[in-house]
N, C-alpha and C. Protein backbone atom coordinates (compact mmCIF):
# COMPACT_ATOMS: atom_id res chain seq x y z
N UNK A 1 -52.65 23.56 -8.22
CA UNK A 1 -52.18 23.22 -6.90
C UNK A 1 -50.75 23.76 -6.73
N UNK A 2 -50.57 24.57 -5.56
CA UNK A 2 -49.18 24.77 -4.90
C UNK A 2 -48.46 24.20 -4.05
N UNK A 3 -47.20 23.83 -4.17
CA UNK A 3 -46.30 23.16 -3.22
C UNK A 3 -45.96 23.87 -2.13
N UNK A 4 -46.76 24.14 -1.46
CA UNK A 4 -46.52 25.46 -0.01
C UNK A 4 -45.49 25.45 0.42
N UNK A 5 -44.49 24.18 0.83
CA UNK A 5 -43.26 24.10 0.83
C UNK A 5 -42.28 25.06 0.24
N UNK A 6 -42.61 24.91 -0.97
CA UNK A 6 -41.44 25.55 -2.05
C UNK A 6 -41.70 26.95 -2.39
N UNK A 7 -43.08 27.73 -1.73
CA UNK A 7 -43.34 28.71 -1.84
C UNK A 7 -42.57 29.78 -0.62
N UNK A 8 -41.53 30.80 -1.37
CA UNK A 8 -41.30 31.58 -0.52
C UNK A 8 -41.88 32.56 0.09
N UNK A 9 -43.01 32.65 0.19
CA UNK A 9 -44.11 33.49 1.35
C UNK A 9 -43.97 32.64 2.33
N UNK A 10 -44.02 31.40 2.16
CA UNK A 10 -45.02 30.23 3.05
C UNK A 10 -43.47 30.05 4.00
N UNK A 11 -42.09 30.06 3.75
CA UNK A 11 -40.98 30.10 4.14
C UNK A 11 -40.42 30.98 5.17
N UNK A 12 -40.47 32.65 4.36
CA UNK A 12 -40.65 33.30 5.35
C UNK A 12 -41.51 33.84 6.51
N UNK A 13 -42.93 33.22 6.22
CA UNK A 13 -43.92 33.52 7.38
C UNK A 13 -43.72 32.80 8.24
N UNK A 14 -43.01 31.59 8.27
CA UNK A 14 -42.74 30.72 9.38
C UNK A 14 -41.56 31.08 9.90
N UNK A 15 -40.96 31.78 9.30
CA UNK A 15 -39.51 32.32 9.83
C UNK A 15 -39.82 33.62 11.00
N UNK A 16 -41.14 34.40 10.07
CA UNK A 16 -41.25 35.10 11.10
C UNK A 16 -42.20 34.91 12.41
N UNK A 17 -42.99 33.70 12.34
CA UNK A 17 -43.61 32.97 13.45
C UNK A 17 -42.81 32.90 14.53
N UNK A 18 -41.37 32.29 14.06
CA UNK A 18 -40.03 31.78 14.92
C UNK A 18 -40.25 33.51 15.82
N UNK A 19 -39.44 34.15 15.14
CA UNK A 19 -39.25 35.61 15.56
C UNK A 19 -40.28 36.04 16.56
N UNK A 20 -41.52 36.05 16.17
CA UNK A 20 -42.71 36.40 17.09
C UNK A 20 -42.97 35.79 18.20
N UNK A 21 -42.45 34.25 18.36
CA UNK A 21 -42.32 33.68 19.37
C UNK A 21 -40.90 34.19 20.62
N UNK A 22 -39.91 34.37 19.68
CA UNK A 22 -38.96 34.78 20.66
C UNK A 22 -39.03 35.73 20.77
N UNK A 23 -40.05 37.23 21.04
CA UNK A 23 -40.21 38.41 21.17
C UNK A 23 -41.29 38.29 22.09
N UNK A 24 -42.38 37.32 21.96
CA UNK A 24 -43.39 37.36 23.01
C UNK A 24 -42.97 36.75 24.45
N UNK A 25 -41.65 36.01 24.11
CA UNK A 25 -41.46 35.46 25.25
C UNK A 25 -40.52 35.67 26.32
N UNK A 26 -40.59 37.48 25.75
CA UNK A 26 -39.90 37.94 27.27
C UNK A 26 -41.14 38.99 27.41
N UNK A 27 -42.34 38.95 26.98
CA UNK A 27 -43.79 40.00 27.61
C UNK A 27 -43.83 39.22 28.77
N UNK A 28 -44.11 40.03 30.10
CA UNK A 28 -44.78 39.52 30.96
C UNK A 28 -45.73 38.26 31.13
N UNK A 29 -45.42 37.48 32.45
CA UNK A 29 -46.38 36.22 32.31
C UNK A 29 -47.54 36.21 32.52
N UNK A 30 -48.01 37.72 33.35
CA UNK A 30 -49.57 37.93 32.86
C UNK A 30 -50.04 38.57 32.06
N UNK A 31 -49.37 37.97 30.60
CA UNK A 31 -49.96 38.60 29.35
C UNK A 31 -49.61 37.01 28.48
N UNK A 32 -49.79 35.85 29.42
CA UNK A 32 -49.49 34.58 28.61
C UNK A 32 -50.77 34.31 27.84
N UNK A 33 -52.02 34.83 28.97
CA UNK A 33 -53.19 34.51 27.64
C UNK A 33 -53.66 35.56 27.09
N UNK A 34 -53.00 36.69 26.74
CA UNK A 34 -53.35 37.87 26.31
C UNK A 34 -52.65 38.08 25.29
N UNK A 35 -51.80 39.40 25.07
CA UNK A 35 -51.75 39.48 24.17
C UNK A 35 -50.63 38.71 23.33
N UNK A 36 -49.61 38.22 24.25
CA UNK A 36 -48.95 36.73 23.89
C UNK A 36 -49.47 35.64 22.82
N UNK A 37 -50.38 35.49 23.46
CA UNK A 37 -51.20 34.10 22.46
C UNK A 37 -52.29 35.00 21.50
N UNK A 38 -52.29 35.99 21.54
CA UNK A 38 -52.84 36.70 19.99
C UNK A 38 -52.05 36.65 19.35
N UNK A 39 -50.67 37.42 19.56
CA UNK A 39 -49.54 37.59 18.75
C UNK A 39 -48.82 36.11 18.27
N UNK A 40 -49.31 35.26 18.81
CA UNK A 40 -48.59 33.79 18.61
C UNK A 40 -49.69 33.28 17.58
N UNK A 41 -50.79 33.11 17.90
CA UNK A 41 -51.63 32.54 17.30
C UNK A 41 -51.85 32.94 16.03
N UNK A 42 -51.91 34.52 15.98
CA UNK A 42 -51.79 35.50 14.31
C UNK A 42 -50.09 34.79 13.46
N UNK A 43 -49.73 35.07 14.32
CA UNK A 43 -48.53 34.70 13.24
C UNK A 43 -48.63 33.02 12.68
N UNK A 44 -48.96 31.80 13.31
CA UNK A 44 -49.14 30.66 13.03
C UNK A 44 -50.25 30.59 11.67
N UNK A 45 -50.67 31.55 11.85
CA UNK A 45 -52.05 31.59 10.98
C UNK A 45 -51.64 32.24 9.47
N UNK A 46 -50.47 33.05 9.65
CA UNK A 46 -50.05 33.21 8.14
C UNK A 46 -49.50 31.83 7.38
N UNK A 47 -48.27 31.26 7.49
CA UNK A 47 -48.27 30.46 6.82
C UNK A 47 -49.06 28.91 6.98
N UNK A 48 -49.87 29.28 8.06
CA UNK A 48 -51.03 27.70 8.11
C UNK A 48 -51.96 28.38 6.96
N UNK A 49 -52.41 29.57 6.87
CA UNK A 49 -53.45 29.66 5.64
C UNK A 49 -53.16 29.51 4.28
N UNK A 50 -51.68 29.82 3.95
CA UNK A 50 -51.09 29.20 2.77
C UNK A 50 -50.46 27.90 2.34
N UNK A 51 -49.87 26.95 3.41
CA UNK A 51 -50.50 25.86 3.60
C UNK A 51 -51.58 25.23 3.59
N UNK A 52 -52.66 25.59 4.27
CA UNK A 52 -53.62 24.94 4.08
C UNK A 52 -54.41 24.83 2.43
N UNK A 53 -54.79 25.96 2.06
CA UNK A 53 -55.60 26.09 0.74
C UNK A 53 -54.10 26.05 -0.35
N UNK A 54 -52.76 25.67 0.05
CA UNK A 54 -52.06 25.62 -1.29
C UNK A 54 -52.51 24.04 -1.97
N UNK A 55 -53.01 22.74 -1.69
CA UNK A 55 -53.32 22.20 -1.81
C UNK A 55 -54.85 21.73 -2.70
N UNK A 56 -55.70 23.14 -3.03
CA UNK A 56 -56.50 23.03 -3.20
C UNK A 56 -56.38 23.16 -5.01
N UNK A 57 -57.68 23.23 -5.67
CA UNK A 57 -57.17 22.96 -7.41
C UNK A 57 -57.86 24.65 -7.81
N UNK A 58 -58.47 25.35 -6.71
CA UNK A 58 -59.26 26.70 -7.57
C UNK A 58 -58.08 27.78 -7.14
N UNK A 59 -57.79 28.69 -7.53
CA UNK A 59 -57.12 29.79 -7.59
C UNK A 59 -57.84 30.81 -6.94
N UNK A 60 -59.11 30.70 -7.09
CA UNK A 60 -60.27 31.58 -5.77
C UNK A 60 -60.05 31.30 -4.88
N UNK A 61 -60.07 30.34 -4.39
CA UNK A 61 -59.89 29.55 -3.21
C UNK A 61 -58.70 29.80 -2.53
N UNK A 62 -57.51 29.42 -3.42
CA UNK A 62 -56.28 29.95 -2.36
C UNK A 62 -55.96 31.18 -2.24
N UNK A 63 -56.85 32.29 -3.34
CA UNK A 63 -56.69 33.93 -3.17
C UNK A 63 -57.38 34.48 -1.74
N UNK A 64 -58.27 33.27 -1.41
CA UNK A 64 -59.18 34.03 0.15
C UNK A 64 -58.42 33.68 0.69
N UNK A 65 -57.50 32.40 0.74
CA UNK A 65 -56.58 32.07 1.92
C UNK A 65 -55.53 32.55 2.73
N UNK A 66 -54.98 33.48 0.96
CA UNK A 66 -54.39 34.44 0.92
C UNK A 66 -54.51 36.08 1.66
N UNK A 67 -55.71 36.37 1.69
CA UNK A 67 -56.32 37.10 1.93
C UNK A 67 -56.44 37.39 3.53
N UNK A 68 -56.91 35.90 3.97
CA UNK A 68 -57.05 35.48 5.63
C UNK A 68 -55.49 35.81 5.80
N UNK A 69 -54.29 35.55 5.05
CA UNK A 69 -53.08 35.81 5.71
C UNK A 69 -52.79 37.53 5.94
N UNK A 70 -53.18 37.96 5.08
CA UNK A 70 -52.94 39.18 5.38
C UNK A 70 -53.29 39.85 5.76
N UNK A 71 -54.74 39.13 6.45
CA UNK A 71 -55.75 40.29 7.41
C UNK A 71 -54.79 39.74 8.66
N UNK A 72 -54.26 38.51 8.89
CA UNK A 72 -53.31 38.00 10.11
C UNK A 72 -52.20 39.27 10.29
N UNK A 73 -51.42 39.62 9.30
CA UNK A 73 -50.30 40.31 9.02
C UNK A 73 -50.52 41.56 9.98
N UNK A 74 -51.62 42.36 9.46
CA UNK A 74 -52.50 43.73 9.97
C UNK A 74 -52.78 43.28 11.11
N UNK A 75 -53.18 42.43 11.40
CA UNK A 75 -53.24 42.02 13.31
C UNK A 75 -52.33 41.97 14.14
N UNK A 76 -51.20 41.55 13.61
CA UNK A 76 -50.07 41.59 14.44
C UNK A 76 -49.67 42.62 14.33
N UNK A 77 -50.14 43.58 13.19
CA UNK A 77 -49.20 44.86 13.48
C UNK A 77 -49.94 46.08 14.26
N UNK A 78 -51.29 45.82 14.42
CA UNK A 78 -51.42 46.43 15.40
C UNK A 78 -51.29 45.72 16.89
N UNK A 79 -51.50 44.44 17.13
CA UNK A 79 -50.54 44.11 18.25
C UNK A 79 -49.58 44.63 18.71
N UNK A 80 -48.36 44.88 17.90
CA UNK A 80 -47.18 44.72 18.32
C UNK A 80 -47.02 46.45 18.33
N UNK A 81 -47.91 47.30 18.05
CA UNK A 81 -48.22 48.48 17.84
C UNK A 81 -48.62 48.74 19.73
N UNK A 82 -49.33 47.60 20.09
CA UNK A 82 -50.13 47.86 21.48
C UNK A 82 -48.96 47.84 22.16
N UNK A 83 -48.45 46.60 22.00
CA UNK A 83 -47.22 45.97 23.00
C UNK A 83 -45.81 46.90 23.25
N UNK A 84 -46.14 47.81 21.83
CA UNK A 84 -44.75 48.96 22.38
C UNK A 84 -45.56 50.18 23.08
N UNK A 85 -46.92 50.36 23.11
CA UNK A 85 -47.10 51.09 23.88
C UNK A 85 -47.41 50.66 25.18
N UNK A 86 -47.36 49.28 25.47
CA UNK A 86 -47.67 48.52 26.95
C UNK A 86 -45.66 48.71 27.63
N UNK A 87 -44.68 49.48 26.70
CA UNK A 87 -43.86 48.75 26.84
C UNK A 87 -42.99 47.28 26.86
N UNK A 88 -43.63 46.70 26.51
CA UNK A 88 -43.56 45.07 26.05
C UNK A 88 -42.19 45.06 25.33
N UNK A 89 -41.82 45.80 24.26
CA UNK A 89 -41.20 46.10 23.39
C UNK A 89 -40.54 47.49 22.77
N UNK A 90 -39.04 47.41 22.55
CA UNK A 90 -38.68 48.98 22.24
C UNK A 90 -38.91 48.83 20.95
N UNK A 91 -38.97 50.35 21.29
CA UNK A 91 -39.29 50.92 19.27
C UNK A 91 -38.39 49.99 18.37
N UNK A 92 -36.82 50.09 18.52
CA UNK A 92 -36.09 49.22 17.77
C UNK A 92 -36.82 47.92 17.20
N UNK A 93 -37.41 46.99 18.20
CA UNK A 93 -38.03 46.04 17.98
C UNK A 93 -39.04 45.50 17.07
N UNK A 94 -39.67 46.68 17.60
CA UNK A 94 -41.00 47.66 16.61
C UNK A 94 -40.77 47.83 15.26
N UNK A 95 -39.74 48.16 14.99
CA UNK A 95 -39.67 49.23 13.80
C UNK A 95 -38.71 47.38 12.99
N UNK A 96 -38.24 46.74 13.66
CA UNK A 96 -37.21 45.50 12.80
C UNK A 96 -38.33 44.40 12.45
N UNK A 97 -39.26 44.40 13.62
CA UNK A 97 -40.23 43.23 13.67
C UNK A 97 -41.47 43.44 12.11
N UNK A 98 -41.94 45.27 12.23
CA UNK A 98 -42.97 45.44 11.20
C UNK A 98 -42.06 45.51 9.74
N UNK A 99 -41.15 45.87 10.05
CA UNK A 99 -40.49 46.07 8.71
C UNK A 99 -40.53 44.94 7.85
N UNK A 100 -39.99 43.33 8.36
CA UNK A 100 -39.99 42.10 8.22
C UNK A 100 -41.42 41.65 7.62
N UNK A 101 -42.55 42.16 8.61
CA UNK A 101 -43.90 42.22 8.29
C UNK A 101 -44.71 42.32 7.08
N UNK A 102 -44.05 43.74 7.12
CA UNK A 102 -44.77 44.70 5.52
C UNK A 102 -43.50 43.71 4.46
N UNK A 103 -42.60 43.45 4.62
CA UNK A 103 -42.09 42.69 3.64
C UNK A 103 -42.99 41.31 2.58
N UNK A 104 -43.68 40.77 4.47
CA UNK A 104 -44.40 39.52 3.94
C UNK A 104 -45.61 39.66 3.19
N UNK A 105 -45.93 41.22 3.73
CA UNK A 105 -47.43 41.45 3.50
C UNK A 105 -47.45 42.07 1.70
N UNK A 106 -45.91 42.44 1.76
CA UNK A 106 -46.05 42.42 -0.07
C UNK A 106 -45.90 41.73 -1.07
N UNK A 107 -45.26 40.47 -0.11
CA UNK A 107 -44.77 39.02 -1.09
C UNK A 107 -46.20 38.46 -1.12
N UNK A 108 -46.91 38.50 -0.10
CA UNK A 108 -48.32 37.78 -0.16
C UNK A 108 -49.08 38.56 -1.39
N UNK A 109 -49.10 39.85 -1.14
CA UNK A 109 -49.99 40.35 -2.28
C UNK A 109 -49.63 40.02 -3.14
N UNK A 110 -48.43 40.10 -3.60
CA UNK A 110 -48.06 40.33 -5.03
C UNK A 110 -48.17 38.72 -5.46
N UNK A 111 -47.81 37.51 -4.49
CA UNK A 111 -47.95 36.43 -5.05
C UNK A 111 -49.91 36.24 -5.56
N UNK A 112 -50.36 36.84 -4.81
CA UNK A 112 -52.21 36.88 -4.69
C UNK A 112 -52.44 37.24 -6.05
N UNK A 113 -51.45 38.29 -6.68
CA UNK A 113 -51.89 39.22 -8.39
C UNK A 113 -51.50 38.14 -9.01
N UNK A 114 -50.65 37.13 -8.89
CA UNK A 114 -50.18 36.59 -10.22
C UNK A 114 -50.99 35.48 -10.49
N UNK A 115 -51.78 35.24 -9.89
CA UNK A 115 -53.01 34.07 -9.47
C UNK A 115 -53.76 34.47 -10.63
N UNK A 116 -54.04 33.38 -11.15
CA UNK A 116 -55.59 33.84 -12.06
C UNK A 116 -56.91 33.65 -11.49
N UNK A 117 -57.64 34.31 -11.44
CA UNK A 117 -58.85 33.52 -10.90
C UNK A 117 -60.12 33.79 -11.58
């Protein structure tokens, strides 16, 4: 069992939830149920999936959870891939927001290898 708390994946994915929220919320308001609440909902879903299964006792188990986070990761990045070509977002944004991204998406893996399963 993991203390999801004390896990720094699970720390910074909520950090970058924060971020994704204050970036969606200057997209247009007819994109509140579009691509807004994809991009909101993907990011909630990284550290809720390591939360959720850190609690569990199999190491399989929290490696799929793991897994679900980082297929989340790849979603938002082609989101946010759409949203600079909707204009939504400048490249700058683009390029600070995925960078942050691929950061998480290697702390996740690499925490995923040290797992036994």
């Amino acid at each position: 069992m993991h203390r999801f708390k004390e896990l720094e994946i699970w720390k910074r994915s909520r950090i970058f939830c924060s971020s994704i929220y204050s970036l969606t919320s200057q997209f247009p308001d007819a994109e509140k149920f579009g691509i807004t609440n994809q991009l909101r909902r993907a990011s909630v879903s990284i550290p809720s999936n390591i939360a959720e299964d850190s609690s569990r006792k199999s190491n399989k188990d929290f490696s799929r959870f793991l897994e679900i986070s980082i297929g989340s990761c790849y979603e938002i990045e082609t989101q946010l891939m759409i949203a600079f070509d909707l204009n939504f977002i400048s490249k700058e944004e683009l390029d600070s927001i995925t960078s942050e991204l691929s950061e998480i998406i290697k702390m996740v893996s690499k925490f995923k290898s040290t797992l036994k399963i």
